[in-house]
Protein backbone atom coordinates (compact mmCIF):
# COMPACT_ATOMS: atom_id res chain seq x y z
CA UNK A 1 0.34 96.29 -75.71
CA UNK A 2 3.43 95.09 -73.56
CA UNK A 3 4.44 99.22 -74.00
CA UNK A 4 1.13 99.65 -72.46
CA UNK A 5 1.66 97.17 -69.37
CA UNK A 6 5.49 98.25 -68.76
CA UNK A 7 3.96 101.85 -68.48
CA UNK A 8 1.27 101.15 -66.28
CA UNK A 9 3.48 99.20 -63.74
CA UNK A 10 5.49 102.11 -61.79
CA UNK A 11 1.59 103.89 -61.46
CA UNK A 12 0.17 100.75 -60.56
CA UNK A 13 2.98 99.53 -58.45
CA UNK A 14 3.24 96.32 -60.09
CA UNK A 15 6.18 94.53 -59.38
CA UNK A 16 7.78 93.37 -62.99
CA UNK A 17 9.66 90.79 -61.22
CA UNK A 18 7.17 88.53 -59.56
CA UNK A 19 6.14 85.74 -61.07
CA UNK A 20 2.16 85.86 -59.87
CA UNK A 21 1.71 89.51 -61.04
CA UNK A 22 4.68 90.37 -63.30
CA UNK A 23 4.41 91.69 -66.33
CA UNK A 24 3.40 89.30 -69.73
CA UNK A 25 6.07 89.28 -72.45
CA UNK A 26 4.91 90.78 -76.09
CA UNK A 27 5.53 86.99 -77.05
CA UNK A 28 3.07 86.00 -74.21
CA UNK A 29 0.44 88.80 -75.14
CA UNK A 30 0.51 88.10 -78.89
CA UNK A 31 -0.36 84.17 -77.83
CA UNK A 32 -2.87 85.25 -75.70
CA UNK A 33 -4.61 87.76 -78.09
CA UNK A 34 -4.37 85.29 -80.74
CA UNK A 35 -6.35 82.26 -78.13
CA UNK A 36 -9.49 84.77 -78.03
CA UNK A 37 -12.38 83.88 -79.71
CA UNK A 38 -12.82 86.30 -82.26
CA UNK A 39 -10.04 88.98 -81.46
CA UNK A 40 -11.11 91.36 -83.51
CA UNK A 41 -14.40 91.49 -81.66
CA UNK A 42 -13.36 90.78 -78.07
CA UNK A 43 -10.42 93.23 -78.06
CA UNK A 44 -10.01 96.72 -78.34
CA UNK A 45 -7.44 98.94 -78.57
CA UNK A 46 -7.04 102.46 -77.74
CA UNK A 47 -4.35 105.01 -80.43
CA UNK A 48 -3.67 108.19 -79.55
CA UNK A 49 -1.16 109.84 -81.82
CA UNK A 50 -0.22 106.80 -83.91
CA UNK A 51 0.55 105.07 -80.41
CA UNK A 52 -1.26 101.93 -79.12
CA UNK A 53 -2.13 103.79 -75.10
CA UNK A 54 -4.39 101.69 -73.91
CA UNK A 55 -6.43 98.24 -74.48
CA UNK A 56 -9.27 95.85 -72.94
CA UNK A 57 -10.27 91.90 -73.61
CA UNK A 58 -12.91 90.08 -72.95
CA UNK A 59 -12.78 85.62 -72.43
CA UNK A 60 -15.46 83.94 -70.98
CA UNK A 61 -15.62 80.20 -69.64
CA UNK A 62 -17.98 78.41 -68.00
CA UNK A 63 -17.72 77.37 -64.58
CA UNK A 64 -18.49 73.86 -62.52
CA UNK A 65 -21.49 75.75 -60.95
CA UNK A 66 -22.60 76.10 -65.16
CA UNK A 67 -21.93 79.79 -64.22
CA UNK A 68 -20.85 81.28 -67.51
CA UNK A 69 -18.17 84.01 -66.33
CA UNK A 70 -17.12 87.13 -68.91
CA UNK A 71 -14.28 88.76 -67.62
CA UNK A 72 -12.85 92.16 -68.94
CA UNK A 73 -9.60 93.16 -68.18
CA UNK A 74 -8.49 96.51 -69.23
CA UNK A 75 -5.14 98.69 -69.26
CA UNK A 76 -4.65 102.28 -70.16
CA UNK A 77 -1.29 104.69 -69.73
CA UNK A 78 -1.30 106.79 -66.55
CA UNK A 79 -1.15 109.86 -68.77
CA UNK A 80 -4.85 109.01 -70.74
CA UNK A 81 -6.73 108.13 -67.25
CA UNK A 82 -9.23 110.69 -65.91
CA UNK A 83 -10.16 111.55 -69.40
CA UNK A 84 -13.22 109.10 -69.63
CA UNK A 85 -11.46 106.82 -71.84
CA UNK A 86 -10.92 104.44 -69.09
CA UNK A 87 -14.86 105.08 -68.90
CA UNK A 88 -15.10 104.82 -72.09
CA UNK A 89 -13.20 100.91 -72.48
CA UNK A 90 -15.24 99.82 -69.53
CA UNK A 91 -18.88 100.61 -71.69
CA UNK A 92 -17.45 98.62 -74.55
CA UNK A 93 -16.90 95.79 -72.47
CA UNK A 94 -19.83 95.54 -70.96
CA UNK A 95 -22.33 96.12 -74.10
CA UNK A 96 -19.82 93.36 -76.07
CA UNK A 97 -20.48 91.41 -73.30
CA UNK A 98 -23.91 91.58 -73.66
CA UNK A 99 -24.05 90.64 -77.28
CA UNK A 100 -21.68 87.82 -76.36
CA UNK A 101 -24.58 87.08 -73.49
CA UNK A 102 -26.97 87.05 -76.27
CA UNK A 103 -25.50 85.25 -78.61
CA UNK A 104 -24.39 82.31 -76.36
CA UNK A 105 -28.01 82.10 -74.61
CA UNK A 106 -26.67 82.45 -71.30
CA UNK A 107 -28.44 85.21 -70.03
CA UNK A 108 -29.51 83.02 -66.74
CA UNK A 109 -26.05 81.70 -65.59
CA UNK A 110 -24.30 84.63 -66.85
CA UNK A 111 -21.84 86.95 -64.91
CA UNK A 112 -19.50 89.85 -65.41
CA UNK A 113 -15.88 89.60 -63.71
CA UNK A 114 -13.21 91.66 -63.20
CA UNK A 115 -10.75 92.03 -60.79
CA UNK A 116 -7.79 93.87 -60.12
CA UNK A 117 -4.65 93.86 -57.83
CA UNK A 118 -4.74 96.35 -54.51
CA UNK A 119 -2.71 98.66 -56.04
CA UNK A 120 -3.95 99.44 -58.89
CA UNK A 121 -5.95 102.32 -57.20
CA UNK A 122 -7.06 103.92 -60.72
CA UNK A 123 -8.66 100.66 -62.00
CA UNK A 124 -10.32 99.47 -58.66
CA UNK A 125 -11.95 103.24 -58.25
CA UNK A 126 -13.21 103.23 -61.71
CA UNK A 127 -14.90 99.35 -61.51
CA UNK A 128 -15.89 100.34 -57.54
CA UNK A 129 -18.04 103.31 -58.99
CA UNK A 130 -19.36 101.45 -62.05
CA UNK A 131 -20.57 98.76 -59.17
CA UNK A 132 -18.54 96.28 -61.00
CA UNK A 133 -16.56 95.55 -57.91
CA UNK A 134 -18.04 94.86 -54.65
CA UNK A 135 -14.97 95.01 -51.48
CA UNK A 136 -12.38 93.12 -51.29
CA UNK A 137 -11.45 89.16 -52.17
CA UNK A 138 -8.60 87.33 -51.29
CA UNK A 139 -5.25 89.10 -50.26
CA UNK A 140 -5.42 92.67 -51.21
CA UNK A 141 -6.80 91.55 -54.66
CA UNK A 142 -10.53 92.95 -55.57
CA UNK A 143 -12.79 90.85 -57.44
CA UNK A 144 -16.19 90.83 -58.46
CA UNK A 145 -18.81 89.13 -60.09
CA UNK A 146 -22.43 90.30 -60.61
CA UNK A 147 -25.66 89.02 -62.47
CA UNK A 148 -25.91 91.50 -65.30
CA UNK A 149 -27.84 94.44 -64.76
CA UNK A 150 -30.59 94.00 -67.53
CA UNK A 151 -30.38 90.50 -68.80
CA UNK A 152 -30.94 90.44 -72.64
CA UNK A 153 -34.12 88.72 -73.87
């Protein structure tokens, strides 16, 4: 997965240096994969050829406003996007999202987040068209968070 992020920062113009937006060490993305609740649920990861090119997680926490916020964040190579896979990662987060919705009864206070950095042009198009984005927050960084659609009962 740090193959994945190292190739997506020259696209993405993410500067590898910086220490608000660098890039996560495979130490720091194994510790972080292993803190999610239920990896093997709230993670995916996309192989083409034998090669990890791609991958999406889901966390959720709840808020001060008792907001319960499940944020996606999702990476995939330069070479795999306009395929539909980035499409593709985005659907799966959303329906395991819902289930998580379900599950945790939260279906009033719940939101879906996601955000990305200015220049990651790819990303922000695909969330801007999937309305999961909504302008622009902060400096140069979009961010969203909307009700979901259809609420499970």
């Amino acid at each position: 997965m740090a193959a994945v992020r190292l190739g997506c920062a020259e696209r993405d113009r993410v500067d590898v240096h910086s220490v608000v937006k660098g890039l996560p060490t495979v130490v720091e993305i194994t510790e972080a994969s292993a803190k999610l609740d239920e990896p093997s649920e709230n993670q995916i990861v996309v192989v083409h050829d034998g090669g990890i090119v791609g991958y999406s997680t889901i966390r959720w926490w709840q808020e001060q406003n008792d907001t319960w916020l499940y944020l996606h964040r999702g990476y995939l190579l330069p070479e795999h996007r306009g395929q539909g896979i980035g499409s593709a990662i985005l659907s799966w987060a959303e329906e395991r999202i819902r289930q998580l919705v379900r599950q945790h009864g939260t279906a009033r206070t719940a939101v879906i987040g996601a955000n990305t950095s200015a220049s990651e042009q790819e990303a922000t198009a695909l969330l801007l068209g999937a309305g999961v984005l909504e302008g622009r927050v902060g400096r140069g960084a979009h961010g969203r968070r909307r009700p979901l659609l259809h609420p499970p009962v």
